[in-house]
Protein backbone atom coordinates (compact mmCIF):
# COMPACT_ATOMS: atom_id res chain seq x y z
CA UNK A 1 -29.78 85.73 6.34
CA UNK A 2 -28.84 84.13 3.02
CA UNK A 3 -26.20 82.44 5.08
CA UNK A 4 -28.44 81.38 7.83
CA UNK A 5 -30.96 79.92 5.42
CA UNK A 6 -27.67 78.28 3.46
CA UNK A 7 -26.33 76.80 6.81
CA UNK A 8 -29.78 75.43 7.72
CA UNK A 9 -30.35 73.85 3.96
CA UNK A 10 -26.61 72.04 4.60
CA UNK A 11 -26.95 71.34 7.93
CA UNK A 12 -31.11 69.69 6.54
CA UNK A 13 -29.01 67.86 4.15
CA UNK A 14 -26.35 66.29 6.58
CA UNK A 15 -28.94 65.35 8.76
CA UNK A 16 -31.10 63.58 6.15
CA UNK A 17 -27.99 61.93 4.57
CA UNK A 18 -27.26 60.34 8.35
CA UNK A 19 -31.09 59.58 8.55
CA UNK A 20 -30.96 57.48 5.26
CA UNK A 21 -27.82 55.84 6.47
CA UNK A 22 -28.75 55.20 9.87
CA UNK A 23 -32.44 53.62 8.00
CA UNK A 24 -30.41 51.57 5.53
CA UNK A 25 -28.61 50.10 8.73
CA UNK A 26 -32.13 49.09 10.61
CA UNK A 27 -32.74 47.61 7.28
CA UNK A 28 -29.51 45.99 7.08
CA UNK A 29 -30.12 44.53 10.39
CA UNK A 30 -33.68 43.78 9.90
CA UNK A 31 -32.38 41.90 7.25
CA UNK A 32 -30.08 39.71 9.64
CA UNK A 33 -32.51 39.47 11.77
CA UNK A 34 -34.84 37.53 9.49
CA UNK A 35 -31.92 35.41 7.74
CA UNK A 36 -31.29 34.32 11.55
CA UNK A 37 -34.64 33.67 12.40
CA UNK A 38 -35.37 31.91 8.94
CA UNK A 39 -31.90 29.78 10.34
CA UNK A 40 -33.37 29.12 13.27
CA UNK A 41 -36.73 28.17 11.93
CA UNK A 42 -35.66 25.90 9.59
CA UNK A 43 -33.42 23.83 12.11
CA UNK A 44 -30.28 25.61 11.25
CA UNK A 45 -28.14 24.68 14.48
CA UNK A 46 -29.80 20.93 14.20
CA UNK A 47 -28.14 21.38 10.44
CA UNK A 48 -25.21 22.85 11.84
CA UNK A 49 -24.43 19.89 14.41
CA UNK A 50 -25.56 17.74 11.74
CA UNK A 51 -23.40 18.91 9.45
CA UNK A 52 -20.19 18.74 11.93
CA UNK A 53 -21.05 15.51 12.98
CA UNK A 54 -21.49 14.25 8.92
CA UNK A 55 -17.56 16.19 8.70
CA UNK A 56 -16.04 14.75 11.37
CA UNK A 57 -17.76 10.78 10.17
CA UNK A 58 -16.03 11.70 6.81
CA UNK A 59 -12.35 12.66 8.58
CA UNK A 60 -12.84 9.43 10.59
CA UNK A 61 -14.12 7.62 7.32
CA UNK A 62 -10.72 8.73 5.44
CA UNK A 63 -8.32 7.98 8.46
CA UNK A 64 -9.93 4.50 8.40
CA UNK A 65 -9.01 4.46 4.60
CA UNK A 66 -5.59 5.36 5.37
CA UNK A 67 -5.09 2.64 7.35
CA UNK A 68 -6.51 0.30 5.33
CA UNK A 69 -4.28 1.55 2.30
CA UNK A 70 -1.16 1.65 4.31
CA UNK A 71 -1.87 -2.19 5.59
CA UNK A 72 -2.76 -3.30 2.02
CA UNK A 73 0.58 -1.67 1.20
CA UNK A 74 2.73 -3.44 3.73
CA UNK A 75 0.34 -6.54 3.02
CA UNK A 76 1.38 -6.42 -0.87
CA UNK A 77 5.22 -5.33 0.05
CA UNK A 78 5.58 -8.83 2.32
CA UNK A 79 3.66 -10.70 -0.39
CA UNK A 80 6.27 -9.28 -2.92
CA UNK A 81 9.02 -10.04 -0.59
CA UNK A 82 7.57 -13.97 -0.30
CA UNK A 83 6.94 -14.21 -4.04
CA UNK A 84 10.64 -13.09 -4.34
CA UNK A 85 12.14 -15.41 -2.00
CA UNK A 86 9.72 -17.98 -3.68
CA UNK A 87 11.66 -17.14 -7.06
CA UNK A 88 15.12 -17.33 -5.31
CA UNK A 89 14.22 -20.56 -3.60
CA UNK A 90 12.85 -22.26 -6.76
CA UNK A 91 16.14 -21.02 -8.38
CA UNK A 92 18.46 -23.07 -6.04
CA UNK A 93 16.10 -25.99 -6.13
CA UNK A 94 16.73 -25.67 -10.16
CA UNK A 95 20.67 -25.32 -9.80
CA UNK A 96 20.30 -28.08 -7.11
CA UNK A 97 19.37 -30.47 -9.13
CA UNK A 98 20.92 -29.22 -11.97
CA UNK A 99 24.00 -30.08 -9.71
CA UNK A 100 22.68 -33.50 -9.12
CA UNK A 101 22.45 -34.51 -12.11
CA UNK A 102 25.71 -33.18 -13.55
CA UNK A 103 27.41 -34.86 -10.69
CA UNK A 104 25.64 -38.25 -11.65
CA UNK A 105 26.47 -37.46 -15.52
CA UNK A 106 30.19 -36.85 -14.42
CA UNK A 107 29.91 -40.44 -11.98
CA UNK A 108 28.83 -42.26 -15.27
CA UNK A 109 31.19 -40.70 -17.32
CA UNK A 110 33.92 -41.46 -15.35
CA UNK A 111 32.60 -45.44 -14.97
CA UNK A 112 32.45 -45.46 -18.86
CA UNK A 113 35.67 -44.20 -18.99
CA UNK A 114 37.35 -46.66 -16.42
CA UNK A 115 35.81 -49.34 -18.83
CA UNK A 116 37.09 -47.97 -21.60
CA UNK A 117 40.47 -47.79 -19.96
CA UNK A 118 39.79 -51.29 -18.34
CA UNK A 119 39.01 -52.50 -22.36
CA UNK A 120 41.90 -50.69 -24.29
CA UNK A 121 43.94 -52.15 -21.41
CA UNK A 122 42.96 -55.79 -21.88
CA UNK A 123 42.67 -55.57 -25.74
CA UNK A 124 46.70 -53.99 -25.51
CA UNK A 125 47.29 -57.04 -23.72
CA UNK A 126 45.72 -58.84 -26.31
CA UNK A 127 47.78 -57.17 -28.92
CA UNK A 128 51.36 -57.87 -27.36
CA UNK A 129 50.45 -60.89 -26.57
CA UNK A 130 49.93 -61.52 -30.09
CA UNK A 131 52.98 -59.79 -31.11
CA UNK A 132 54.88 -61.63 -28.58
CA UNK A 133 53.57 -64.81 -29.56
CA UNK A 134 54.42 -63.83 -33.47
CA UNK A 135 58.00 -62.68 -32.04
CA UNK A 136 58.30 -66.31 -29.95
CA UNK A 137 57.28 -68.00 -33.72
CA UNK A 138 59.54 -65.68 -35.29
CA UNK A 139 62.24 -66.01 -32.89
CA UNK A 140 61.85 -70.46 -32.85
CA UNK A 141 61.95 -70.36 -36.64
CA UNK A 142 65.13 -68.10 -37.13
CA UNK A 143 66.78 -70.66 -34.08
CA UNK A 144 65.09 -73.45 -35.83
CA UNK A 145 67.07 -72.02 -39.23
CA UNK A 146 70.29 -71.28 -37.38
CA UNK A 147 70.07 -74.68 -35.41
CA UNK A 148 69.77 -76.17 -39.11
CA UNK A 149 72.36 -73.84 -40.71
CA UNK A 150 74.93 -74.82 -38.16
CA UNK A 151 74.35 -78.85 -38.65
CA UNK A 152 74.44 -78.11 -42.24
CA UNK A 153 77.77 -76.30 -41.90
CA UNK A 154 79.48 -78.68 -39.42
């Protein structure tokens, strides 16, 4: 009988350890119950839609901003390229007329120096003809002398 009674006491306590857990589950769910009513109450799947509708505004908000970004990048990349080809082009305008003026430098320097040549040439022919006019002198004065030396010896 001790047994019996035993038994009975184990099989009271296995019985009231599935009643408390079997209560703690209705009160579990109770408990979800309310949370999803209290949702529901307070506009929850309003909220809900709401809240997808806010996420997908923001996704379409930061694709928009993507765009943008990437068209201001190309934008600044093709004013880079122009303000490059602005740089280049204002170089060979520089060297252009760099060019020009060298080559109108060179074209005077060259006149000056045909003048100069043109001068030194007619002040050479100044000079001999001054030397050949001393030589003529020289040379009438010597056959002057000889003329005179050869009366004087006849």
């Amino acid at each position: 009988m001790h047994l019996l009674r035993d038994q009975t006491a184990a099989d009271e306590s296995s019985c009231n350890s599935k009643i408390l857990k079997v209560q703690d589950s209705i009160h579990q769910f109770d408990n979800v119950d309310n949370e999803i009513k209290a949702y529901h109450l307070s506009g929850g799947d309003d909220r809900l839609a709401a809240s997808h509708k806010a996420v997908k505004d923001a996704d379409k908000k930061i694709a928009d901003l993507d765009d943008e970004v990437m068209n201001l990048s190309m934008a600044i990349s093709e004013a880079e390229n122009n303000m490059a080809n602005m740089r280049q082009l204002e170089r060979n305008v520089a060297d252009n007329l760099r060019y020009r003026d060298m080559k109108r430098d060179i074209a005077k320097m060259r006149g000056r120096i045909s003048e100069m040549e043109k001068e030194n040439a007619e002040t050479e022919v100044e000079q001999y003809q001054a030397q050949a006019e001393k030589l003529r002198k020289a040379n009438n004065k010597w056959t002057a002398e000889v003329a005179l030396c050869s009366e004087d010896y006849y």
